[in-house]
N, C-alpha and C. Protein backbone atom coordinates (compact mmCIF):
# COMPACT_ATOMS: atom_id res chain seq x y z
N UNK A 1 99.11 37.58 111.76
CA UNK A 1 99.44 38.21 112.99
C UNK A 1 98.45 39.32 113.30
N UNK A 2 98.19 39.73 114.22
CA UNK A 2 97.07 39.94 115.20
C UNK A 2 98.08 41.63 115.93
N UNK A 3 97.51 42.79 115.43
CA UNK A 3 98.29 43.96 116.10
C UNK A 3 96.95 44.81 116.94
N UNK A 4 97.21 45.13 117.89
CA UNK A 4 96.29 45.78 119.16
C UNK A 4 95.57 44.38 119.38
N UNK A 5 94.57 45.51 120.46
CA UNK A 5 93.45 44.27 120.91
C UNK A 5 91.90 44.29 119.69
N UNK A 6 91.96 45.02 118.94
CA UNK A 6 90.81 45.17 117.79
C UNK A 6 89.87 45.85 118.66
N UNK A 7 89.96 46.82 120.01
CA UNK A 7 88.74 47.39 120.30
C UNK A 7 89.30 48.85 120.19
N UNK A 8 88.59 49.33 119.48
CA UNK A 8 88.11 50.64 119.03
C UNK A 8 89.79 51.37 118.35
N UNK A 9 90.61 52.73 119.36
CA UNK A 9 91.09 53.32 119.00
C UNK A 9 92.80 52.73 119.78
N UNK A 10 92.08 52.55 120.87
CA UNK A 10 93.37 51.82 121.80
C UNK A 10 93.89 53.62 122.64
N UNK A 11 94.52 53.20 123.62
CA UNK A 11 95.46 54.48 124.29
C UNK A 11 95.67 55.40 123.51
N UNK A 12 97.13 54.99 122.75
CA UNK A 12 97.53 55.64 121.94
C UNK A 12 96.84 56.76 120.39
N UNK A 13 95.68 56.43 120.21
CA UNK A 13 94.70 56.59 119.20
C UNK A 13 93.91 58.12 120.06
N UNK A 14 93.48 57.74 121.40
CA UNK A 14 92.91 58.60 122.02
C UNK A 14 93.46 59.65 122.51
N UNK A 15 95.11 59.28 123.03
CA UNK A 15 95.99 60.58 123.23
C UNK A 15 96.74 61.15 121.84
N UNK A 16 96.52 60.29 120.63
CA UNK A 16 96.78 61.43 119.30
C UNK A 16 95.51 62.35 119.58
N UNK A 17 94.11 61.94 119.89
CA UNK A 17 93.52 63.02 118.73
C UNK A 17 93.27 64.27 120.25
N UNK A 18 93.23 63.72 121.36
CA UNK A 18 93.29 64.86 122.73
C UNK A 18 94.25 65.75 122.04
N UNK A 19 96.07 65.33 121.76
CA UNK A 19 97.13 66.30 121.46
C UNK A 19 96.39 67.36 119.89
N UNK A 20 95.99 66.22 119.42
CA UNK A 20 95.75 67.47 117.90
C UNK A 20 94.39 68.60 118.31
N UNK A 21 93.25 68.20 119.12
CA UNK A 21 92.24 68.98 120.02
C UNK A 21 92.73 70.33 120.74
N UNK A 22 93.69 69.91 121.61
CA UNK A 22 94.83 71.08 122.26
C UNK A 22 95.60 71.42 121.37
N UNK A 23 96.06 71.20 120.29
CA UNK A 23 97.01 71.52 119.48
C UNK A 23 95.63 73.17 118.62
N UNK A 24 94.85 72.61 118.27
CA UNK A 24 93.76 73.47 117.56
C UNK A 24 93.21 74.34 118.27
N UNK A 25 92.85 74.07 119.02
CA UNK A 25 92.27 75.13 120.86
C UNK A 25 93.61 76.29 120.76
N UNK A 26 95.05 75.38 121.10
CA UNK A 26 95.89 76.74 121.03
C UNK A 26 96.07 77.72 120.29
N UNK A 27 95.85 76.89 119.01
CA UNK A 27 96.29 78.28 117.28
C UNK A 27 94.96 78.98 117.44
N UNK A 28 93.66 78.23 117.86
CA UNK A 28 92.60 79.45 117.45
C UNK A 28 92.87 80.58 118.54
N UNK A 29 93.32 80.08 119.79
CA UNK A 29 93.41 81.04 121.07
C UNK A 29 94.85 82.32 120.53
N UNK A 30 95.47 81.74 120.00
CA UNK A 30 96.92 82.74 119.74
C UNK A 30 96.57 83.29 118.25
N UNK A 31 95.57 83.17 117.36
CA UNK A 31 95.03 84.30 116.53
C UNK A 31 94.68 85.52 117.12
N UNK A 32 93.53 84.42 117.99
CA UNK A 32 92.67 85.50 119.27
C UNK A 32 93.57 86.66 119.86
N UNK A 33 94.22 86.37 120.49
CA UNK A 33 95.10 86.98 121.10
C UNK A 33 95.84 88.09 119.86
N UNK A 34 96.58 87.61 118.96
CA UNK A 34 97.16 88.35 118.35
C UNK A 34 96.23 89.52 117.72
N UNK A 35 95.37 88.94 117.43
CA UNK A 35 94.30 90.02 116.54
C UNK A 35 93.97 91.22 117.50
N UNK A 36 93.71 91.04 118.46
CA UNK A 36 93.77 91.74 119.51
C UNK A 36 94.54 92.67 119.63
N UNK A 37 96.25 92.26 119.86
CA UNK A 37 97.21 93.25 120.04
C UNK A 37 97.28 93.79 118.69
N UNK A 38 97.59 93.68 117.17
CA UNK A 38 96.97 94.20 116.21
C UNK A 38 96.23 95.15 116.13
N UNK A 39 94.63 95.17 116.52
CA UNK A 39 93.35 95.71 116.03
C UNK A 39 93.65 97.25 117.16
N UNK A 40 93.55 98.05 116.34
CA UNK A 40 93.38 99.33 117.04
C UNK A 40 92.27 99.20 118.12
N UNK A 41 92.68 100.15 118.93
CA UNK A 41 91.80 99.90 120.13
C UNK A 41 90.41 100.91 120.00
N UNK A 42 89.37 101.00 120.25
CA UNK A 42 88.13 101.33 119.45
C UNK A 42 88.08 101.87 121.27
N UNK A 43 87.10 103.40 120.87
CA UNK A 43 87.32 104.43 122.26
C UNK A 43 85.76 104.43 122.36
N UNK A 44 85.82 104.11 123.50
CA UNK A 44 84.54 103.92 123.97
C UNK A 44 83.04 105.18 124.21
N UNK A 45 83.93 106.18 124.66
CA UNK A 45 83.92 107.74 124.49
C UNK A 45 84.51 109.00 123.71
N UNK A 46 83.71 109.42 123.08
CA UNK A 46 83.74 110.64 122.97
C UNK A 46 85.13 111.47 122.99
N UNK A 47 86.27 112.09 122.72
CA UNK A 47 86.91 112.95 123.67
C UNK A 47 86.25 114.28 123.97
N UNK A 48 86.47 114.97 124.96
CA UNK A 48 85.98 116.23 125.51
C UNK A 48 86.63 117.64 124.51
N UNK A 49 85.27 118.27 123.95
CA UNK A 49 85.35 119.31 122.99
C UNK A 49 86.52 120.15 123.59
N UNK A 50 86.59 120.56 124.85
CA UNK A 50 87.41 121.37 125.19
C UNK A 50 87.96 120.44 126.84
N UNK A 51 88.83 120.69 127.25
CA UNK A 51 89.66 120.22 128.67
C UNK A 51 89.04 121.16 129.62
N UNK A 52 88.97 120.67 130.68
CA UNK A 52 88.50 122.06 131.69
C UNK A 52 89.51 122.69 132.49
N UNK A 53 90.07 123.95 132.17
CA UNK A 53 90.41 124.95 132.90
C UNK A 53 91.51 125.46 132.02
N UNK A 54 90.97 125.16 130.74
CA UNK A 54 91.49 125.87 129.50
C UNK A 54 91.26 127.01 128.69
N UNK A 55 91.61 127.86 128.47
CA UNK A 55 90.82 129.02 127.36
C UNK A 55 90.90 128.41 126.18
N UNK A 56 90.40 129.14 124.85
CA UNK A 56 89.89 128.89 123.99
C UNK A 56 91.51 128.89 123.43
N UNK A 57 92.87 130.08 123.14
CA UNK A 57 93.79 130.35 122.90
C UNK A 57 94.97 128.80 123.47
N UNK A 58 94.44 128.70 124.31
CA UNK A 58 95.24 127.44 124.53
C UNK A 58 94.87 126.17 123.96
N UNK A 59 93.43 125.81 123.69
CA UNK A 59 93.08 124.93 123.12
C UNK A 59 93.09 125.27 121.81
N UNK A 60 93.35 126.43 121.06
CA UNK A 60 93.34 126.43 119.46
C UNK A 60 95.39 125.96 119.27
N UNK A 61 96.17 126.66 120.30
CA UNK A 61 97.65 126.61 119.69
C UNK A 61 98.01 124.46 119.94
N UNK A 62 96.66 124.46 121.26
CA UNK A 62 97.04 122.63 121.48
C UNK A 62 96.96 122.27 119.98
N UNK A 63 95.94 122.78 119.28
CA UNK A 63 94.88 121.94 118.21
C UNK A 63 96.36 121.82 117.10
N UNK A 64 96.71 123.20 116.72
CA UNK A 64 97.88 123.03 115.67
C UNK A 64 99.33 122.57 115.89
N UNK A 65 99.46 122.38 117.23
CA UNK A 65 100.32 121.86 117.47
C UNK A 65 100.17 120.19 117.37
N UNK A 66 98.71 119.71 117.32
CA UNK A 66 98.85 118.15 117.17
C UNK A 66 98.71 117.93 115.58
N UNK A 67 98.77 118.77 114.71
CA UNK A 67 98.18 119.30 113.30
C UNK A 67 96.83 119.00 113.42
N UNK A 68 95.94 119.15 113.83
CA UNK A 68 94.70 119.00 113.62
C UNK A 68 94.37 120.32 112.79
N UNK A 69 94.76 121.13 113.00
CA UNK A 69 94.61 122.36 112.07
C UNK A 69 95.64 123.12 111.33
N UNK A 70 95.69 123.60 110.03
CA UNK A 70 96.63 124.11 109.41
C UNK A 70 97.07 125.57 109.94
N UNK A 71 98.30 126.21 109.31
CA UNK A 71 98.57 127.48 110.53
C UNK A 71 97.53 128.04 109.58
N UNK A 72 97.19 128.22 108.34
CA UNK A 72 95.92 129.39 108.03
C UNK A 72 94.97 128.98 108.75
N UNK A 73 94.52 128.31 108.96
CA UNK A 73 93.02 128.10 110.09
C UNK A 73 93.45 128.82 111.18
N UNK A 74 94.67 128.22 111.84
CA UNK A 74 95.30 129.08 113.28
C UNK A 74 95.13 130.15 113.31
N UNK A 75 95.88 130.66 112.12
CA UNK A 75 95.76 132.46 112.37
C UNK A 75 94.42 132.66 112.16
N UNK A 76 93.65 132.24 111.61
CA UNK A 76 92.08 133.09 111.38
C UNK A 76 91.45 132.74 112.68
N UNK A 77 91.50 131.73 113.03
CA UNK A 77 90.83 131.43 114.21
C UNK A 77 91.57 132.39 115.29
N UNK A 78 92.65 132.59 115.14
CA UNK A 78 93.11 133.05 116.30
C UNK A 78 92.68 134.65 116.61
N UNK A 79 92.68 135.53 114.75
CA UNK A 79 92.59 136.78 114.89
C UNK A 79 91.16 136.52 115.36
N UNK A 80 89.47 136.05 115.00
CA UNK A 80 88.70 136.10 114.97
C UNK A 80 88.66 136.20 117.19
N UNK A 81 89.61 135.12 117.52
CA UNK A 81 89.34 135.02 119.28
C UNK A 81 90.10 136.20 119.13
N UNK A 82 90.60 136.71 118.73
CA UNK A 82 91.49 138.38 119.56
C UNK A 82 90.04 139.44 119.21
N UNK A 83 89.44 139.33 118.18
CA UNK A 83 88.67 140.56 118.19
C UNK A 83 87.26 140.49 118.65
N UNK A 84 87.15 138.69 119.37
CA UNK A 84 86.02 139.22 120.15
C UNK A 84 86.02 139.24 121.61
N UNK A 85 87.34 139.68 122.14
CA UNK A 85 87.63 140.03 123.56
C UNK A 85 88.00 141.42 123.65
C-alpha cells in the first residue's frame, strides 16, 4: 500500500514545520521582550550636580534624606556651608 503522493513533504509536512518556525520566532521574541522588562534601564545622561534654583542647604538635607550621605557627613558639610556665609 502506497501512503501520500511520494512528492516531497506534502501539505501537511509544510504547515508542521511553518507552525514550529512561528512557534521559535515567538519564544525568541518573548525572551526579547522579557529581558527587557527585567534589565534595569541604563540612563543615558548624566544627572545634574545640583537642580536649578536650589541652594547648596537644600541640596545637602535632599542628599541625606535619599541616604546618599550619612548624618556625620551632613553635619560637617552643613557646619562647613554655615561658616562660609
Amino acid at each position: 500500500m502506497m501512503y501520500g503522493s511520494g512528492v516531497g513533504f506534502g501539505l501537511g509536512g509544510f504547515l508542521g514545520m511553518l507552525g514550529m518556525i512561528v512557534v521559535v520566532i515567538g519564544v525568541v521574541l518573548l525572551i526579547a521582550w522579557l529581558g527587557g522588562r527585567v534589565a534595569p534601564a541604563t540612563q543615558t545622561q548624566p544627572p545634574m550636580s545640583q537642580p536649578i534654583g536650589q541652594d547648596a542647604f537644600e541640596l545637602l538635607r535632599m542628599r541625606f534624606a535619599r541616604g546618599e550621605i550619612t548624618e556625620v557627613e551632613y553635619r560637617s558639610a552643613k557646619q562647613v556651608l554655615e561658616e562660609g556665609r
